[in-house]
Protein backbone atom coordinates (compact mmCIF):
# COMPACT_ATOMS: atom_id res chain seq x y z
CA UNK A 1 7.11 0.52 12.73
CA UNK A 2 4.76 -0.32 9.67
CA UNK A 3 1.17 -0.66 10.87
CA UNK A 4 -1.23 -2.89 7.86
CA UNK A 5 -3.02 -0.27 5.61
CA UNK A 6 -6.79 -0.69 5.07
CA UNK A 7 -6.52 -3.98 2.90
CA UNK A 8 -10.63 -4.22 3.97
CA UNK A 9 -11.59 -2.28 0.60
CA UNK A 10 -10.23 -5.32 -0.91
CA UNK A 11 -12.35 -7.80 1.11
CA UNK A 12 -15.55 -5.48 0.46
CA UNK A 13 -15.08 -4.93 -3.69
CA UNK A 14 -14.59 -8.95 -3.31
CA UNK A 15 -17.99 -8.98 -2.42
CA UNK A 16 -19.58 -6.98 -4.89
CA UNK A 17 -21.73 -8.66 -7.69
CA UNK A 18 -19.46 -9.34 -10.80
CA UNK A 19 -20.12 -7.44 -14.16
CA UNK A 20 -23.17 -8.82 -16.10
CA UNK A 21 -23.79 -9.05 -19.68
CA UNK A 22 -26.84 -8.09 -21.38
CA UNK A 23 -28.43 -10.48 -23.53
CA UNK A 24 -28.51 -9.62 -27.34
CA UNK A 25 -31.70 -9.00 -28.82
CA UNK A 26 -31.20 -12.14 -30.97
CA UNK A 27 -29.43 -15.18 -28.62
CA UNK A 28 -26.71 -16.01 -29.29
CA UNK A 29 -24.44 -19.01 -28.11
CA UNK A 30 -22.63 -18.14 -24.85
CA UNK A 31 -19.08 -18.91 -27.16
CA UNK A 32 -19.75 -16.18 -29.00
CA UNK A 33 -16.62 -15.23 -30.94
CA UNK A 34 -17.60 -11.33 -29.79
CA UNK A 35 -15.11 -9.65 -32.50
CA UNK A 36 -15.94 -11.63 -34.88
CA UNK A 37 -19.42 -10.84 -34.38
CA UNK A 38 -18.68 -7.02 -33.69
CA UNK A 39 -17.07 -6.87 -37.33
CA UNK A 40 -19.73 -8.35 -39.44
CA UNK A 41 -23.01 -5.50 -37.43
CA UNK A 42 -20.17 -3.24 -38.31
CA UNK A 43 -20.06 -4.36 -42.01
CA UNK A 44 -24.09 -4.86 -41.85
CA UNK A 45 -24.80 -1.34 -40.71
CA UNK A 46 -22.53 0.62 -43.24
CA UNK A 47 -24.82 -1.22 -45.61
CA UNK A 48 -28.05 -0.70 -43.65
CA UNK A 49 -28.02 1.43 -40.80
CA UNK A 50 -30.86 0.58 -38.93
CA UNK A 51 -31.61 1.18 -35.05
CA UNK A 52 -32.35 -2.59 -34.30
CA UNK A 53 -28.74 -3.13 -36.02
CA UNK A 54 -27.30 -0.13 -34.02
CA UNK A 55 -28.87 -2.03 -30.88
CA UNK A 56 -27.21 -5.56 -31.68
CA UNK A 57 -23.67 -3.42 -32.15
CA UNK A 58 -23.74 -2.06 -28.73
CA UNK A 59 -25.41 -5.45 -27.08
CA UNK A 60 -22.09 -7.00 -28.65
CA UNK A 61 -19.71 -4.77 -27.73
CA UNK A 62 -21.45 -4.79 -24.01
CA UNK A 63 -20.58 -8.13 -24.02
CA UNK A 64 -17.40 -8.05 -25.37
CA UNK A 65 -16.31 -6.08 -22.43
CA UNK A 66 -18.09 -8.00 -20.05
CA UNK A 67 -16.18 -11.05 -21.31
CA UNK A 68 -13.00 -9.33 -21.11
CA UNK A 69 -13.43 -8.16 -17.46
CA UNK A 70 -14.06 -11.62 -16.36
CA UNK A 71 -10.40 -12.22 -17.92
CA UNK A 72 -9.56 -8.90 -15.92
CA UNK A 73 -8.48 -7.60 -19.01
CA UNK A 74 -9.74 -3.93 -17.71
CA UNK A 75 -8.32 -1.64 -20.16
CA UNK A 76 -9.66 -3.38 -23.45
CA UNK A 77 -12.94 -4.25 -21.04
CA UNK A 78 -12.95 -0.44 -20.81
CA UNK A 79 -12.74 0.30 -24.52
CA UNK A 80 -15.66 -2.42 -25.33
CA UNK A 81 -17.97 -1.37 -23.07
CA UNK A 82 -17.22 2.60 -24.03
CA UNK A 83 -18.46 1.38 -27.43
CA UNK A 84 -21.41 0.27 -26.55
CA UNK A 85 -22.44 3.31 -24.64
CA UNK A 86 -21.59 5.16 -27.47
CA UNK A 87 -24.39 3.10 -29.67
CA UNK A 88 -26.82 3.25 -26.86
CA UNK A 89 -25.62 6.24 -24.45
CA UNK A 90 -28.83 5.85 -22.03
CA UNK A 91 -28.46 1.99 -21.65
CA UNK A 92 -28.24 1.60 -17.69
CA UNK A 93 -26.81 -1.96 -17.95
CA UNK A 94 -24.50 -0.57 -19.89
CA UNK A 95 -23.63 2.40 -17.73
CA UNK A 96 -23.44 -0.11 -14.53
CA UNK A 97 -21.46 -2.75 -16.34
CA UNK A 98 -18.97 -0.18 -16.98
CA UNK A 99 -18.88 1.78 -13.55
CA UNK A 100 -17.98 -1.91 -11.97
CA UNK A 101 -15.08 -2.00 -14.94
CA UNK A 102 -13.59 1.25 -13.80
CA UNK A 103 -14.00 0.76 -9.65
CA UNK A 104 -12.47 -2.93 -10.01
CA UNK A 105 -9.55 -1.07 -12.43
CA UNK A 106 -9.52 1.45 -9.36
CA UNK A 107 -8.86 -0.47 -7.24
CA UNK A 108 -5.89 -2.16 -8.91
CA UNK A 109 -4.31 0.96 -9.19
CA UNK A 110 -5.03 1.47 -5.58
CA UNK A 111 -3.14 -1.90 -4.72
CA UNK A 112 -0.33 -0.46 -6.47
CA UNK A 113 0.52 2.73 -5.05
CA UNK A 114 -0.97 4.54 -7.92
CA UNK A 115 -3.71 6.97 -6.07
CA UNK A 116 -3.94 9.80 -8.75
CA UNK A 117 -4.82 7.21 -11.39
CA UNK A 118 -7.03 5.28 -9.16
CA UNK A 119 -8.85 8.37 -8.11
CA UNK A 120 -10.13 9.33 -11.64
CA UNK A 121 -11.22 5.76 -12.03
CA UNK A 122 -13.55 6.06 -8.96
CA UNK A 123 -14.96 9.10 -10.40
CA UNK A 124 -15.69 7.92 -13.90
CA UNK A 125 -17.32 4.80 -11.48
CA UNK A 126 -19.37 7.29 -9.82
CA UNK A 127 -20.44 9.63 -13.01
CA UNK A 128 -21.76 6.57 -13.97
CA UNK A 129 -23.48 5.41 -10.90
CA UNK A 130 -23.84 7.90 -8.34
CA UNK A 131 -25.01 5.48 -6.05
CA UNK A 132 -22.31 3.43 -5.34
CA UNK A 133 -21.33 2.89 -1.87
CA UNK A 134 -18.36 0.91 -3.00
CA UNK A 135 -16.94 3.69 -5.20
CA UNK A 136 -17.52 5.74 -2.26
CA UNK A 137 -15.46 3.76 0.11
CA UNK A 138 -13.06 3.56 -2.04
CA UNK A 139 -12.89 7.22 -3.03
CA UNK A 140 -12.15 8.14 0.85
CA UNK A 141 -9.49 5.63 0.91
CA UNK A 142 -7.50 7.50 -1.87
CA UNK A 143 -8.59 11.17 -0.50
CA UNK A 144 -7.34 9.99 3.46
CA UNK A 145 -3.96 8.17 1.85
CA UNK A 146 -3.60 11.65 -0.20
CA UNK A 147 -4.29 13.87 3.13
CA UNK A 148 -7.72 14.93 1.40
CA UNK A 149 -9.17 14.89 5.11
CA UNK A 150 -12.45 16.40 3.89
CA UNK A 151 -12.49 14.77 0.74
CA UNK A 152 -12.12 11.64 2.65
CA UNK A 153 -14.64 12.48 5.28
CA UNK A 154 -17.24 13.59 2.35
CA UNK A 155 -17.02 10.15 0.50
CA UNK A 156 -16.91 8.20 3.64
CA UNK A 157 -20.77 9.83 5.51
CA UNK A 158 -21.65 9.26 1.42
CA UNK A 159 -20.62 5.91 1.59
CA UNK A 160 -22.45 5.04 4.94
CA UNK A 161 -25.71 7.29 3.79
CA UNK A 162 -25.95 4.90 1.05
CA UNK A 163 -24.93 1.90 3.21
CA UNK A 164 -25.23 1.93 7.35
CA UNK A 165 -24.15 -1.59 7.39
CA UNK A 166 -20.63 -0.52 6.48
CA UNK A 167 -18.97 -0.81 10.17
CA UNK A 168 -15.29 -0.53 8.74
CA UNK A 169 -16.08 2.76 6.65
CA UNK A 170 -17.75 3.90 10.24
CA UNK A 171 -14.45 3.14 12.26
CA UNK A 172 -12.33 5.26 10.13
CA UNK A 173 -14.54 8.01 9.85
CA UNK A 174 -14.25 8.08 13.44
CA UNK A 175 -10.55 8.11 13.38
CA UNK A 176 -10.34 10.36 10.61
CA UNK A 177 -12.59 13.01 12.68
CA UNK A 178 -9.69 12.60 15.62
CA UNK A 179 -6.71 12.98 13.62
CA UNK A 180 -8.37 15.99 11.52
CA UNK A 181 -8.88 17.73 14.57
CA UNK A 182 -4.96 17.64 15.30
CA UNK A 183 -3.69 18.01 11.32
CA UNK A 184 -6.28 20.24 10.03
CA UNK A 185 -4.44 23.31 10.54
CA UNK A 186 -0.60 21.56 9.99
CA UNK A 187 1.46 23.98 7.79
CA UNK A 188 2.88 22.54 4.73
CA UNK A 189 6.06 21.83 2.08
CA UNK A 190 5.34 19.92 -1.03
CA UNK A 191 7.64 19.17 -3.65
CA UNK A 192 7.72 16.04 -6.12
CA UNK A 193 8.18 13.97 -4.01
CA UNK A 194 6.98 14.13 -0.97
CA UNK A 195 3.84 15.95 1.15
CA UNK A 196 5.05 17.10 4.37
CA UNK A 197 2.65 18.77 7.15
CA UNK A 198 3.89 19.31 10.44
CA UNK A 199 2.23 21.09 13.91
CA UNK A 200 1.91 24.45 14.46
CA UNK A 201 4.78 25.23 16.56
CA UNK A 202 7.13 23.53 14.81
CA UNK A 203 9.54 25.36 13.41
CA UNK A 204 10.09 25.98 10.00
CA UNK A 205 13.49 25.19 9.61
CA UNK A 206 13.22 21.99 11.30
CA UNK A 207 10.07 21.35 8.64
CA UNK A 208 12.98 21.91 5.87
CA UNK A 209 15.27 19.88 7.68
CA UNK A 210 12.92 16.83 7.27
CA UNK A 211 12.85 17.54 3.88
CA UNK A 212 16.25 17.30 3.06
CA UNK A 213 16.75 13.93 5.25
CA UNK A 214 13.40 12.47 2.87
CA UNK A 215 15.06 13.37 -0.06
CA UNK A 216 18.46 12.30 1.26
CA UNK A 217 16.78 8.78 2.24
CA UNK A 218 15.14 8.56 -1.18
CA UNK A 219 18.56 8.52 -2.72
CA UNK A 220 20.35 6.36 -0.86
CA UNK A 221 17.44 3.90 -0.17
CA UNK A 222 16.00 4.06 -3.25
CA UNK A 223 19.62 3.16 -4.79
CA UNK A 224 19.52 0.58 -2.50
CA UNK A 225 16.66 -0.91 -3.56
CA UNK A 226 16.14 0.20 -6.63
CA UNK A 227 12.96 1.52 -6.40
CA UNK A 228 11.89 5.55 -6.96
CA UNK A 229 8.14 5.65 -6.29
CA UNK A 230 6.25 8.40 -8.48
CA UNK A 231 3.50 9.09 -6.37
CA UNK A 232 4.15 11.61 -3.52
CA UNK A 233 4.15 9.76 -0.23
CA UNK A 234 2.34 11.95 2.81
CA UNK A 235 4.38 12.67 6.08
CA UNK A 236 3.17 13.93 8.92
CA UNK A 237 5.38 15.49 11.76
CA UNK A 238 3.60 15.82 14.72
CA UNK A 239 4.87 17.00 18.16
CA UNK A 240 5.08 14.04 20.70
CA UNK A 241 2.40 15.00 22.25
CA UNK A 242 0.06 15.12 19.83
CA UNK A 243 1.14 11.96 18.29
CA UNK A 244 0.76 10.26 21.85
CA UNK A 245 -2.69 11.59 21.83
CA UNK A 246 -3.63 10.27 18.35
CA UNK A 247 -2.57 7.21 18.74
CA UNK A 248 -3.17 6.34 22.47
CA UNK A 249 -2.60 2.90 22.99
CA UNK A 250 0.89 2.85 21.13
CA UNK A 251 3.52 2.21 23.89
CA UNK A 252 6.64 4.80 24.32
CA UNK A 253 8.95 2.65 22.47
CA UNK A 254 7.64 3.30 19.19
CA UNK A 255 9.56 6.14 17.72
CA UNK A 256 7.23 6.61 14.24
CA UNK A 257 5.02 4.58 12.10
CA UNK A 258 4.08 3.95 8.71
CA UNK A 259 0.48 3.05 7.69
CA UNK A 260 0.43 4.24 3.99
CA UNK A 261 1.83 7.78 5.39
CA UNK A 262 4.77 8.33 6.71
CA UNK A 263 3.91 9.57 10.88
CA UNK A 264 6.93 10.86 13.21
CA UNK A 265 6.49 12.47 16.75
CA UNK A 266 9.24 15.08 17.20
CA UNK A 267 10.52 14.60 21.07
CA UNK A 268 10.91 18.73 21.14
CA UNK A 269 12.74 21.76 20.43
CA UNK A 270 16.27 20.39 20.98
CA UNK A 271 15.63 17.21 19.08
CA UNK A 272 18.20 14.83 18.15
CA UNK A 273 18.38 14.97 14.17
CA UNK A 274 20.54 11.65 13.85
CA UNK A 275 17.71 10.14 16.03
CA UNK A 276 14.89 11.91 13.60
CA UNK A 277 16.94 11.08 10.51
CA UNK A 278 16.82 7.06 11.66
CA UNK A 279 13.30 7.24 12.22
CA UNK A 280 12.68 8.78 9.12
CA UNK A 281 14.72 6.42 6.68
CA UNK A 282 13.39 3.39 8.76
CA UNK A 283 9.47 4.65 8.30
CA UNK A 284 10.61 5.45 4.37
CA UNK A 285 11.84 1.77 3.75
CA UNK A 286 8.52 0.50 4.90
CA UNK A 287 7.05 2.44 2.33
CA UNK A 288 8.97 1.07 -0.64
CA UNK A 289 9.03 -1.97 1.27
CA UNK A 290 5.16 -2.06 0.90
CA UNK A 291 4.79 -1.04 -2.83
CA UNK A 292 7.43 -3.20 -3.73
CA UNK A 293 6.05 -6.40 -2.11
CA UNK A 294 2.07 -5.52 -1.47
CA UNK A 295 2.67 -5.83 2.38
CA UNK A 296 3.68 -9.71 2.05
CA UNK A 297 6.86 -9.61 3.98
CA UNK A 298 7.24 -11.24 7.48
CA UNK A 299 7.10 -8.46 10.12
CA UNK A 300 10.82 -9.41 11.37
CA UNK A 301 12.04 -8.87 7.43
CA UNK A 302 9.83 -5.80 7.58
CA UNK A 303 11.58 -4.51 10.47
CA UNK A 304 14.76 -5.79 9.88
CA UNK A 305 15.30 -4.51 6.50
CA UNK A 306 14.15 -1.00 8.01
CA UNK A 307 16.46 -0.83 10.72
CA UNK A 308 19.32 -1.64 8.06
CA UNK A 309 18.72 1.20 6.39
CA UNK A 310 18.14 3.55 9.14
CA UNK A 311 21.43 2.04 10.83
CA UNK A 312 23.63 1.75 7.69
CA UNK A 313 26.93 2.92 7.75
CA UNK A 314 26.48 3.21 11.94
CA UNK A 315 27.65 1.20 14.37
CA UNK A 316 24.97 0.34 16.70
CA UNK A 317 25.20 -0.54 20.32
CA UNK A 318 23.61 -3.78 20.70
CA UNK A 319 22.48 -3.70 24.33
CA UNK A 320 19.46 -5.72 23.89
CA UNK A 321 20.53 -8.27 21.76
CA UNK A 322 23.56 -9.21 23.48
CA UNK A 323 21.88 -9.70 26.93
CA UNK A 324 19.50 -11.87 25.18
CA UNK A 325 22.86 -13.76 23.41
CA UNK A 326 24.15 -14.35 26.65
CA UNK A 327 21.51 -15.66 28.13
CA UNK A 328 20.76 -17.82 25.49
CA UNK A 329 17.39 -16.18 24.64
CA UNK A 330 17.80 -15.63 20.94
CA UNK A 331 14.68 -16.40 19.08
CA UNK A 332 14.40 -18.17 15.73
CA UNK A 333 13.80 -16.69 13.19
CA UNK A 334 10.24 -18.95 12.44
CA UNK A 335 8.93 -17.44 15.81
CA UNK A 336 10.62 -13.77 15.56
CA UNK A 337 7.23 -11.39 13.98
CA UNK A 338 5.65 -12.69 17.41
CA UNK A 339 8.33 -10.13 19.15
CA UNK A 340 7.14 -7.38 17.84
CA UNK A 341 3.99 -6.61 19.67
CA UNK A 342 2.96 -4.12 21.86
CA UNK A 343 2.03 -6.11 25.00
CA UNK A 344 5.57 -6.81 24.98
CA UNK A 345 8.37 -4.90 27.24
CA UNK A 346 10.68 -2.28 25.46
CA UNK A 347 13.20 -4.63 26.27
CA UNK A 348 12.10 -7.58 24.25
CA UNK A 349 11.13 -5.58 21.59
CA UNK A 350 14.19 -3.88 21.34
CA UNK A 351 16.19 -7.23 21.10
CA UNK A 352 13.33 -8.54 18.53
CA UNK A 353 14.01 -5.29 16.07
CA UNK A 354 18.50 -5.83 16.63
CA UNK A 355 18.12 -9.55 16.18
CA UNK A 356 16.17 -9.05 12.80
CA UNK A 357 18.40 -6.23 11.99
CA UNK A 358 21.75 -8.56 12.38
CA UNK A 359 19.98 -11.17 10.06
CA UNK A 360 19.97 -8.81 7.45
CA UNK A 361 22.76 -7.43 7.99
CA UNK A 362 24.20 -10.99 7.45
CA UNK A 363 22.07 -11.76 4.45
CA UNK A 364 23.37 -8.52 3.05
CA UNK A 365 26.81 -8.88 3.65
CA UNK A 366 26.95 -12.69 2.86
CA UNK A 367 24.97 -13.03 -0.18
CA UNK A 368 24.99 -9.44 -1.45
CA UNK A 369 22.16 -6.61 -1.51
CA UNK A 370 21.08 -7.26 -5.16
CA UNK A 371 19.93 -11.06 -3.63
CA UNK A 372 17.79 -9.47 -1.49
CA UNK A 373 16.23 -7.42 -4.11
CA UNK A 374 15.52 -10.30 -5.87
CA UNK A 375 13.66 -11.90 -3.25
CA UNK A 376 11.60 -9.12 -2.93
CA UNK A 377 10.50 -8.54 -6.38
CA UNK A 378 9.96 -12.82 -5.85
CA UNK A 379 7.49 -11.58 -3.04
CA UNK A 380 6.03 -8.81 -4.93
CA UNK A 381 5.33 -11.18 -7.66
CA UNK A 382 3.28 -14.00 -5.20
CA UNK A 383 5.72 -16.19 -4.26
CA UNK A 384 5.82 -16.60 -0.26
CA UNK A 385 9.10 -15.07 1.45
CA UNK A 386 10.19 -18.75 2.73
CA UNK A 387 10.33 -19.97 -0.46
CA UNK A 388 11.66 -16.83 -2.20
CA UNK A 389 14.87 -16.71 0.14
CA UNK A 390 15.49 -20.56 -0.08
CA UNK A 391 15.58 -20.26 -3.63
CA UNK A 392 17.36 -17.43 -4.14
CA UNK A 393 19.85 -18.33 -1.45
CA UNK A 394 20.59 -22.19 -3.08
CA UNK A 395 19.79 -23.38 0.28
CA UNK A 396 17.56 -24.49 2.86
CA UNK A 397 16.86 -21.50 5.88
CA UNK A 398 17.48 -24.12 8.58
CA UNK A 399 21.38 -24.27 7.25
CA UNK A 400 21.53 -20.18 6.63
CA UNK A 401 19.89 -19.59 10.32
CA UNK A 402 22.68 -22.11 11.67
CA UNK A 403 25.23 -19.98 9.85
CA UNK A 404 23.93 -16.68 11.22
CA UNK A 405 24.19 -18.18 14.57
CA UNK A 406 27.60 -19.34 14.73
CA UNK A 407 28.42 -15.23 13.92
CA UNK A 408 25.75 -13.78 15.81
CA UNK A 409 28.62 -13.37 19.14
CA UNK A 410 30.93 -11.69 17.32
CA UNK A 411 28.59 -9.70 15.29
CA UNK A 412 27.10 -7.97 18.48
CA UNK A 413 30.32 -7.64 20.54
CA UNK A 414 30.99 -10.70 22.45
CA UNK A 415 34.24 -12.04 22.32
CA UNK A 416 34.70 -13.83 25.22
């Protein structure tokens, strides 16, 4: 089950007051061709290196960047505005104009997947102004996604000391304080790949033994995809009950979830692996699933895509779906994200996540995994899913959900 990760940082940085420009110390026109003006102070102050003509320099490569982070060209924004700090090191609008460069490039790497390099960003923010609730917030984000818990927790009560008005920082601090209570003393196996902590109690082996289905899942879903993240992606194993306890008004049915980390209950001592190892590669295609497409899939895609993978090569038992078949209560596909809810029964839920799983199935096996991929770099890119899958498809989803239909008997077991 993906739940949506904490897309409010983006909302809040939206907010924030753009990058200003400092005016030069003689106007100029607001057109200014900045380089070309940058290269003849150069030229002027190898010739005369006065402090009024050291001033203008910096003032022009201040603005420079400035104009370049409107055109969210960050790096070269970066480099501009370095300059000018280096020609006027104790210029506050300078040091302010660049702190907002670095938290907005933060937070681009944060959007895509890339914490370690969006972490340093925040910092270099926060050198720079120490005062920034925003770089705060954002800083806890990356330390709670990296399992930093008191990293996290430190930024957050900075964040809120700064600002009390910041409600959404509040909530997760609160549910940060719950779940460190439970994780804080997990045990531990890191590797490239992946951070795994799991509850004390758990056995060792079986810690290893989630470790080797990870690493077998990112082989045969990355190949699948075609997608190896670099960053390590956190999973937590938790025993059922403490899961249960953490996340108290999630309903029996669901077996794991992924939220940015990976989070699986383990049902006990004499677990079922195969059952583990299909919660695991479903909760790991979510993951790619969500760097590869910024969380812009339909749920039923989501889901449907992750229960191929977890069921791939498996034949499942369709008991679900083919009562609902039967009785004629197959959902289209324009209505199917509406099934998975929690208010909903196990039962309709379960039909919701083996309908979405046959439609994949059929995309995959009539048009060919590699389509799929396309649509979801299409997705990644902007484009809306509808529109993605019509056009890669050559036709219109009315027609394809007709065809998937007609099979949809036979595909779950009913021949009669």
């Amino acid at each position: 089950m993906r739940v949506k990760r904490a897309w409010w940082i983006a909302a809040w940085l939206a907010a924030m007051p753009a990058v200003w420009a400092a005016s030069p110390s003689e106007p100029r026109a607001s057109n200014e061709h900045w380089p070309s003006v940058i290269t003849q102070l150069r030229q002027q102050l190898d010739q005369q290196p006065t402090p009024a003509l050291r001033q203008q320099l910096a003032v022009a490569y201040n603005n420079y960047g400035v104009e370049l982070a409107d055109q969210s060209q960050l790096d070269d924004a970066v480099a501009q505005l370095e300059r000018a700090l280096q020609f006027d090191a104790n210029n506050t609008q300078f040091q302010g104009n660049l702190a907002m460069v670095y938290l907005r490039r933060g937070h681009e790497a944060y959007q895509a997947r890339r914490t370690d390099e969006a972490a340093k960003d925040v910092k270099r923010a926060l050198a720079l102004n120490p005062n920034s609730a925003q770089a705060y917030l954002l800083l806890g984000e990356l330390e709670y996604q990296r399992q930093h818990l008191k990293e996290a927790r430190a930024a957050w009560e900075r964040a809120l000391k700064l600002d009390p008005a910041l409600t959404d920082a509040q909530q997760r601090l609160e549910r940060l304080k719950s779940e460190s209570s439970v994780e804080g003393d997990f045990d531990k196996i890191s590797q490239a790949y992946f951070d795994i902590r799991y509850a004390e109690g758990l056995t060792r082996e079986a810690g290893l033994d989630i470790r080797d289905m990870l690493l077998k899942a990112r082989r045969t879903i990355g190949s699948q995809l075609a997608y190896w993240p670099t960053q390590k992606l956190v999973v937590l194993v938790y025993s059922a009950e403490q899961f249960r306890r953490l996340r108290q008004n999630t309903p029996d049915w669901v077996a794991g979830q992924y939220d940015g980390k990976i989070r699986v209950p383990l049902p006990g001592p004499q677990f079922d692996q195969e059952a583990v190892r299909r919660t695991l590669f479903h909760e790991y295609t979510h993951a790619l699933l969500s760097h590869l497409t910024h969380d812009r899939l339909p749920v039923w895609f989501n889901e449907g895509l992750a229960e191929h993978e977890a069921w791939d090569g498996q034949a499942r038992p369709w008991v679900a779906l083919r009562e609902a078949v039967r009785q004629n209560r197959v959902t289209p596909w324009a209505e199917l994200s509406t099934k998975f809810s929690t208010v909903l029964s196990a039962e309709e839920v379960a039909a919701a996540y083996e309908e979405a799983q046959t439609i994949v199935d059929y995309l995959a096996e009539r048009y060919g995994m590699w389509r799929i991929r396309r649509v979801l770099s299409a997705v990644g890119g902007g484009t809306a899913f509808e529109e993605a899958l019509a056009a890669e498809l050559r036709l219109k989803l009315p027609r394809v959900e007709a065809e998937w239909r007609k099979r949809l008997p036979k595909q779950v077991g009913i021949t009669d």
